[in-house]
Protein backbone atom coordinates (compact mmCIF):
# COMPACT_ATOMS: atom_id res chain seq x y z
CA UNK A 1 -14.65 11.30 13.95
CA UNK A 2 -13.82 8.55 12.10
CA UNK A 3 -14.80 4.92 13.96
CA UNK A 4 -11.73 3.40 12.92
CA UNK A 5 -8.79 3.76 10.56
CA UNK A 6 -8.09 0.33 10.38
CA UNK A 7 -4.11 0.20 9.06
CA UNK A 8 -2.48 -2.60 7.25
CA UNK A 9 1.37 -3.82 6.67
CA UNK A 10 2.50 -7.32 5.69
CA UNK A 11 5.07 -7.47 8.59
CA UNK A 12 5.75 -6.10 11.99
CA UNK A 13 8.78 -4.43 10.84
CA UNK A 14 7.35 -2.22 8.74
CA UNK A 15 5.05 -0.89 11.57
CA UNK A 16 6.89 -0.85 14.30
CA UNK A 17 7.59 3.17 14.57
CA UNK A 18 3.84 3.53 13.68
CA UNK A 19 2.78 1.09 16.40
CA UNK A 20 4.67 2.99 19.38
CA UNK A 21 2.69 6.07 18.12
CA UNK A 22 0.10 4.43 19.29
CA UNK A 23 -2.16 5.76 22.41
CA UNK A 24 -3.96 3.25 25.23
CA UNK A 25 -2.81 0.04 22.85
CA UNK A 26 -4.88 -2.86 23.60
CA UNK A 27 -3.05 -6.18 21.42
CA UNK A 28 -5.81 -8.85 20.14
CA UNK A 29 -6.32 -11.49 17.48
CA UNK A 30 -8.83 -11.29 14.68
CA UNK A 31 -8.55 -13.81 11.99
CA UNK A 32 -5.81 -14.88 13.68
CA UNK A 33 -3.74 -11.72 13.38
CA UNK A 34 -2.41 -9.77 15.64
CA UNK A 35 -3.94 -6.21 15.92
CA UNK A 36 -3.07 -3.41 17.82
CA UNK A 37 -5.89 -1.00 18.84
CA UNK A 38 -6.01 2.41 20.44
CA UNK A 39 -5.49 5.73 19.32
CA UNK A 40 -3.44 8.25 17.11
CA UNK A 41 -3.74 12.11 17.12
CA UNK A 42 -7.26 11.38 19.15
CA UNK A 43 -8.84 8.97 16.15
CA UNK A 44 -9.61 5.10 16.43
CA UNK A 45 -7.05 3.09 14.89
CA UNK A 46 -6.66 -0.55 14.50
CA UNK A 47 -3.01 -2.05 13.35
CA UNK A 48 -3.09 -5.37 11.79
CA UNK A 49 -0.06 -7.28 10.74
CA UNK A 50 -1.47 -9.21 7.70
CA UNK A 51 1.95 -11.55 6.60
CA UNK A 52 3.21 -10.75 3.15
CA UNK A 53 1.45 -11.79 0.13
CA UNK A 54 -1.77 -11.42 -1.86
CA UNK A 55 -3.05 -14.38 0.16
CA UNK A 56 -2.45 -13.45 3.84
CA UNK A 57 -3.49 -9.74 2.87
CA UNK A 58 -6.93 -10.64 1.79
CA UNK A 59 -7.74 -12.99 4.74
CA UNK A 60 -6.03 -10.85 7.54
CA UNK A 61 -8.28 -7.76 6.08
CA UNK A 62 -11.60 -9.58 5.30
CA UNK A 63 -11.62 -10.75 9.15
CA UNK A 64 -10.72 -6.95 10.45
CA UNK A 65 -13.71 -5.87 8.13
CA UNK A 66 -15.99 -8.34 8.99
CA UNK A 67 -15.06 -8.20 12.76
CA UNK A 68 -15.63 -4.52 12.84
CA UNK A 69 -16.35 -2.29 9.41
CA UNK A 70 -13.91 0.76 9.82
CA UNK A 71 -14.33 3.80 8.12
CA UNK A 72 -11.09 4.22 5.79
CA UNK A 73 -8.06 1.55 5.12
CA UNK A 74 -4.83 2.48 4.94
CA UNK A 75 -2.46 0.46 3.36
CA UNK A 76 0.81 0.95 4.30
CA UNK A 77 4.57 -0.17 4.84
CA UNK A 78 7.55 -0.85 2.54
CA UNK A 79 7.89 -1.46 -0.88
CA UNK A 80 10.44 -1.46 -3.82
CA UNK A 81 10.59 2.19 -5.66
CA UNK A 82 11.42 2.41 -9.54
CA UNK A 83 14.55 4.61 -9.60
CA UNK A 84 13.08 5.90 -13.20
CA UNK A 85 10.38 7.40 -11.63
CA UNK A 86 12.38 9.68 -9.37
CA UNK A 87 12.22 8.57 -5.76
CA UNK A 88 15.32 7.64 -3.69
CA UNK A 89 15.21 5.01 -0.46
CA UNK A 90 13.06 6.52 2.11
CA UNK A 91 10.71 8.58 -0.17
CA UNK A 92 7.18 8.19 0.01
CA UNK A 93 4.67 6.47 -2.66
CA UNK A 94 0.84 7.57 -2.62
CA UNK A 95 -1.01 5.13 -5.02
CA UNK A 96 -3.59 6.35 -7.36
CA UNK A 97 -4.56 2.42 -8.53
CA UNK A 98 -3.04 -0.93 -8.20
CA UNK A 99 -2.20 -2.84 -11.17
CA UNK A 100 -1.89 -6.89 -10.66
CA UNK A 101 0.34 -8.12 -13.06
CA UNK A 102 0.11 -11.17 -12.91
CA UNK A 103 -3.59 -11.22 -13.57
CA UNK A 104 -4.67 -11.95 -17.20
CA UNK A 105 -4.13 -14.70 -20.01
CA UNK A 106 -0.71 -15.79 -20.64
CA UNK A 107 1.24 -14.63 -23.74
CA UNK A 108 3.57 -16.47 -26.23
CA UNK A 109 6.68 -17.71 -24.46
CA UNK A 110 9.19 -14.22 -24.42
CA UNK A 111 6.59 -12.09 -23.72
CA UNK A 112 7.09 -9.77 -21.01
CA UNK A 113 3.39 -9.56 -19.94
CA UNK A 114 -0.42 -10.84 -20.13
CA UNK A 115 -3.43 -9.91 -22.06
CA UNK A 116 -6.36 -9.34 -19.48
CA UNK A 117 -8.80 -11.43 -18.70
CA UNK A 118 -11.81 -11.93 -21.12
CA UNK A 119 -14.18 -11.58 -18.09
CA UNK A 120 -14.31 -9.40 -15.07
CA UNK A 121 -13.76 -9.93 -11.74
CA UNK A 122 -16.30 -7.64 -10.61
CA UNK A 123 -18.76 -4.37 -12.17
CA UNK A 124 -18.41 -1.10 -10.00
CA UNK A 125 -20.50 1.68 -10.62
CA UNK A 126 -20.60 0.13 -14.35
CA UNK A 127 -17.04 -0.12 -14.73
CA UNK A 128 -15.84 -3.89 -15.60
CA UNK A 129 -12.65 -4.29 -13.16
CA UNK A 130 -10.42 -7.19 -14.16
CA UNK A 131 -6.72 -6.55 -13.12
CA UNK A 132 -6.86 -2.25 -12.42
CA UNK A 133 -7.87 -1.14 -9.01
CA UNK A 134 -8.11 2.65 -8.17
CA UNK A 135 -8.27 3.85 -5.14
CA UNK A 136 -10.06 6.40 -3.39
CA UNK A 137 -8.94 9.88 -5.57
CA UNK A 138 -10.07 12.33 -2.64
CA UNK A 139 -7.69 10.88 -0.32
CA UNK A 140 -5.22 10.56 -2.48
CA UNK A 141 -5.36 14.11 -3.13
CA UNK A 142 -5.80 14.77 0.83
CA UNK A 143 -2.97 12.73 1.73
CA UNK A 144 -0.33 14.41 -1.21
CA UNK A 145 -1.07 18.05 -0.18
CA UNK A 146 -1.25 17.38 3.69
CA UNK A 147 2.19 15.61 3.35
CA UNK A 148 4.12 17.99 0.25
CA UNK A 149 5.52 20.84 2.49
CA UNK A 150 5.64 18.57 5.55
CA UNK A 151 7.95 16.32 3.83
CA UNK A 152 10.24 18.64 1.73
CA UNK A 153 10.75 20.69 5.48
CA UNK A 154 12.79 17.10 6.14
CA UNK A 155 14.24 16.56 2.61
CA UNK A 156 11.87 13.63 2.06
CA UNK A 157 10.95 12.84 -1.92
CA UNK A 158 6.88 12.17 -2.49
CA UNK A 159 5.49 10.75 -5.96
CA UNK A 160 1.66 10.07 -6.03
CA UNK A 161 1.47 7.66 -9.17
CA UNK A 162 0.60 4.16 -10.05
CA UNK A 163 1.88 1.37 -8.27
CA UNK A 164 1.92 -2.54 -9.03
CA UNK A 165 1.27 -5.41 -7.31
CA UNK A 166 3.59 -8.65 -8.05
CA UNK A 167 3.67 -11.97 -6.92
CA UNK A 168 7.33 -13.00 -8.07
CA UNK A 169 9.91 -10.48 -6.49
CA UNK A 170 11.61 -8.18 -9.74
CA UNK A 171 15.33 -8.96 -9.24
CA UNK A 172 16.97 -7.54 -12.84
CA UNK A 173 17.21 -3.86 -14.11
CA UNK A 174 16.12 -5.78 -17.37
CA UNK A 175 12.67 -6.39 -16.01
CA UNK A 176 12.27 -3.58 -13.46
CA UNK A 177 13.05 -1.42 -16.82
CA UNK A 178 10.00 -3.00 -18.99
CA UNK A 179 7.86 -2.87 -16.18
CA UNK A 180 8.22 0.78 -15.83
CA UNK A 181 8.17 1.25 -19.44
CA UNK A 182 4.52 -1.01 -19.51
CA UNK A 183 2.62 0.88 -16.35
CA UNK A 184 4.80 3.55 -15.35
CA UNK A 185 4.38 2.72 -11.35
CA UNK A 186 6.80 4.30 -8.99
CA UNK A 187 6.61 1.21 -6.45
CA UNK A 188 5.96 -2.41 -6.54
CA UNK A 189 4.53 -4.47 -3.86
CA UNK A 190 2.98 -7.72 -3.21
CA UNK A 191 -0.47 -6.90 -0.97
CA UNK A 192 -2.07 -3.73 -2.58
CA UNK A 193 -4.16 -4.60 -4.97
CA UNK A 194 -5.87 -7.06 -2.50
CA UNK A 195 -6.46 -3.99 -0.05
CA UNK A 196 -7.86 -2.23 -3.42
CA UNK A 197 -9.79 -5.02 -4.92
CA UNK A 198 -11.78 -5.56 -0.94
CA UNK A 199 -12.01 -1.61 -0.88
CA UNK A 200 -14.21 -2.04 -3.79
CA UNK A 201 -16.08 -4.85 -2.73
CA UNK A 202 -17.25 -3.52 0.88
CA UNK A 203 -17.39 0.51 0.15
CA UNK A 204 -14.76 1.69 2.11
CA UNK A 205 -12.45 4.50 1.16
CA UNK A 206 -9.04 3.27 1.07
CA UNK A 207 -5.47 4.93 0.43
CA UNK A 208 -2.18 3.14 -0.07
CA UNK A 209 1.21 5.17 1.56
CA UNK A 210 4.43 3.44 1.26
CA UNK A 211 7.78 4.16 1.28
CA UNK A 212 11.17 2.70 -0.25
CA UNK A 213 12.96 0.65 1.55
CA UNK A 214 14.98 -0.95 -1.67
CA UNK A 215 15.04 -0.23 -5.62
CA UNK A 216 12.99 -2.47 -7.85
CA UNK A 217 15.79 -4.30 -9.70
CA UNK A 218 18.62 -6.18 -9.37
CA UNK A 219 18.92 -6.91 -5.84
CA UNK A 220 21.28 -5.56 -3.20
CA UNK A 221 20.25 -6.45 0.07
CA UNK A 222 23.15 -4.08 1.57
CA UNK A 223 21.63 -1.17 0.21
CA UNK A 224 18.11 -1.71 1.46
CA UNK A 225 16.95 0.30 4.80
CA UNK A 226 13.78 -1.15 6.06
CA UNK A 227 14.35 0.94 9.07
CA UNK A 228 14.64 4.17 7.52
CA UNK A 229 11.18 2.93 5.44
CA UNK A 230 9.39 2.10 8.55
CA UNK A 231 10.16 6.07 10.74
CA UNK A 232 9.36 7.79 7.20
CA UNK A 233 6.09 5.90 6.20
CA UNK A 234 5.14 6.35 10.08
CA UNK A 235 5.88 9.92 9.55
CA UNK A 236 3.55 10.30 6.70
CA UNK A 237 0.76 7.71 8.26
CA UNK A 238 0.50 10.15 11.04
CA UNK A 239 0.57 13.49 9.43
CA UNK A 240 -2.36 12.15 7.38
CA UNK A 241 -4.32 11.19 10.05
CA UNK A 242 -3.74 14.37 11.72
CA UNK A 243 -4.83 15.76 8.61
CA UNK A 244 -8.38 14.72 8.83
CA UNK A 245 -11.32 16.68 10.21
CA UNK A 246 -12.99 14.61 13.41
């Protein structure tokens, strides 16, 4: 058995369905997050609520790590789904890498993206990793075959691909369209490739599970369904975990 899954989601909306899954929960602060800690399907979890963003996902997970080193991260919630790449509000997204794309040298003025950066922001296992995070391919796998029948029994889409990390929001088809075009994610979010990039750096297996709540483009608030996100991604969260051999 696993000491703890710890599991991560920028806000408490996006957990909520997860978080009453939870067995014996015991509420703390680490870092000065709330966490939620107990049990699901018999394994050690811990729940923290990091705040959206690169910045509050690094801090809120280097505190959980360094308070207690768990076993596997998942990160998890809602996140913006490229209608090119076949997935519909409420489908799920398992990530193979995180791209930052906002990380690199700036280009001419009209350029749509950066060059990357001339030096690396860290060497893993001889690989120089600037602005390209993968995460942990066994999982990945685990996670997409565990959850393929499971989630077509409820009419539920799944697409394990890239996704992408921003740090400005993608509100025209124009730009959600050259994105797509450039890394061919199927969702963009604004915390993954921190949870990937501190993966790295302590050694811990990490897998990314999301699911649409909105499509990356032009926005239409009306259309999104945050609560629909948060019951499937719960859903999937748990069937994974079940998944694993104590």
């Amino acid at each position: 058995m696993f000491p703890h899954i710890l599991i991560a989601a920028a806000v408490h909306n996006e957990l909520t369905n997860l978080i009453d899954l939870v067995e014996k929960p015991v509420s703390s602060l680490i870092g000065d997050r709330k966490v939620i800690s107990g049990y699901i399907s018999d394994q050690p979890v811990r729940i923290i609520i990091t705040g959206p963003a690169l910045f509050n996902n690094v801090q809120s997970l280097t505190a959980a790590i360094e308070n207690s080193r768990p076993s596997m991260i998942i990160q998890t919630g809602s996140a913006g789904a490229f209608k090119v790449a076949g997935l519909n509000i409420g489908d799920i997204g398992i990530a193979t890498k995180e791209i930052d794309i906002h990380l690199g040298i700036e280009l001419e003025p009209g350029s749509s993206f950066i060059n990357e950066l001339p030096f690396s922001l860290m060497i893993h296992e001889g690989h120089n990793i600037k602005n390209r995070y993968y995460l942990d391919q066994d999982l990945a796998k685990l996670a997409y075959n565990c959850l393929k029948k499971f989630l077509e029994d409820k009419n539920i889409g799944l697409k394990q691909a890239p996704f992408i990390t921003v740090s400005t929001i993608t509100a025209t088809d124009r730009k959600a369209e050259a994105l797509y075009r450039e890394f061919k994610p199927c969702m963009e979010n604004m915390e993954g490739s921190g949870t990937a990039l501190l993966a790295i750096h302590y050694g811990i297996p990490c897998i990314e599970i999301r699911a649409a709540s909105n499509f990356t483009g032009k926005r239409n608030i009306e259309a999104w369904d945050i609560p629909l996100a948060s019951a499937r991604v719960s859903l999937a969260v748990c069937k994974f975990i079940q998944s694993i051999k104590k």
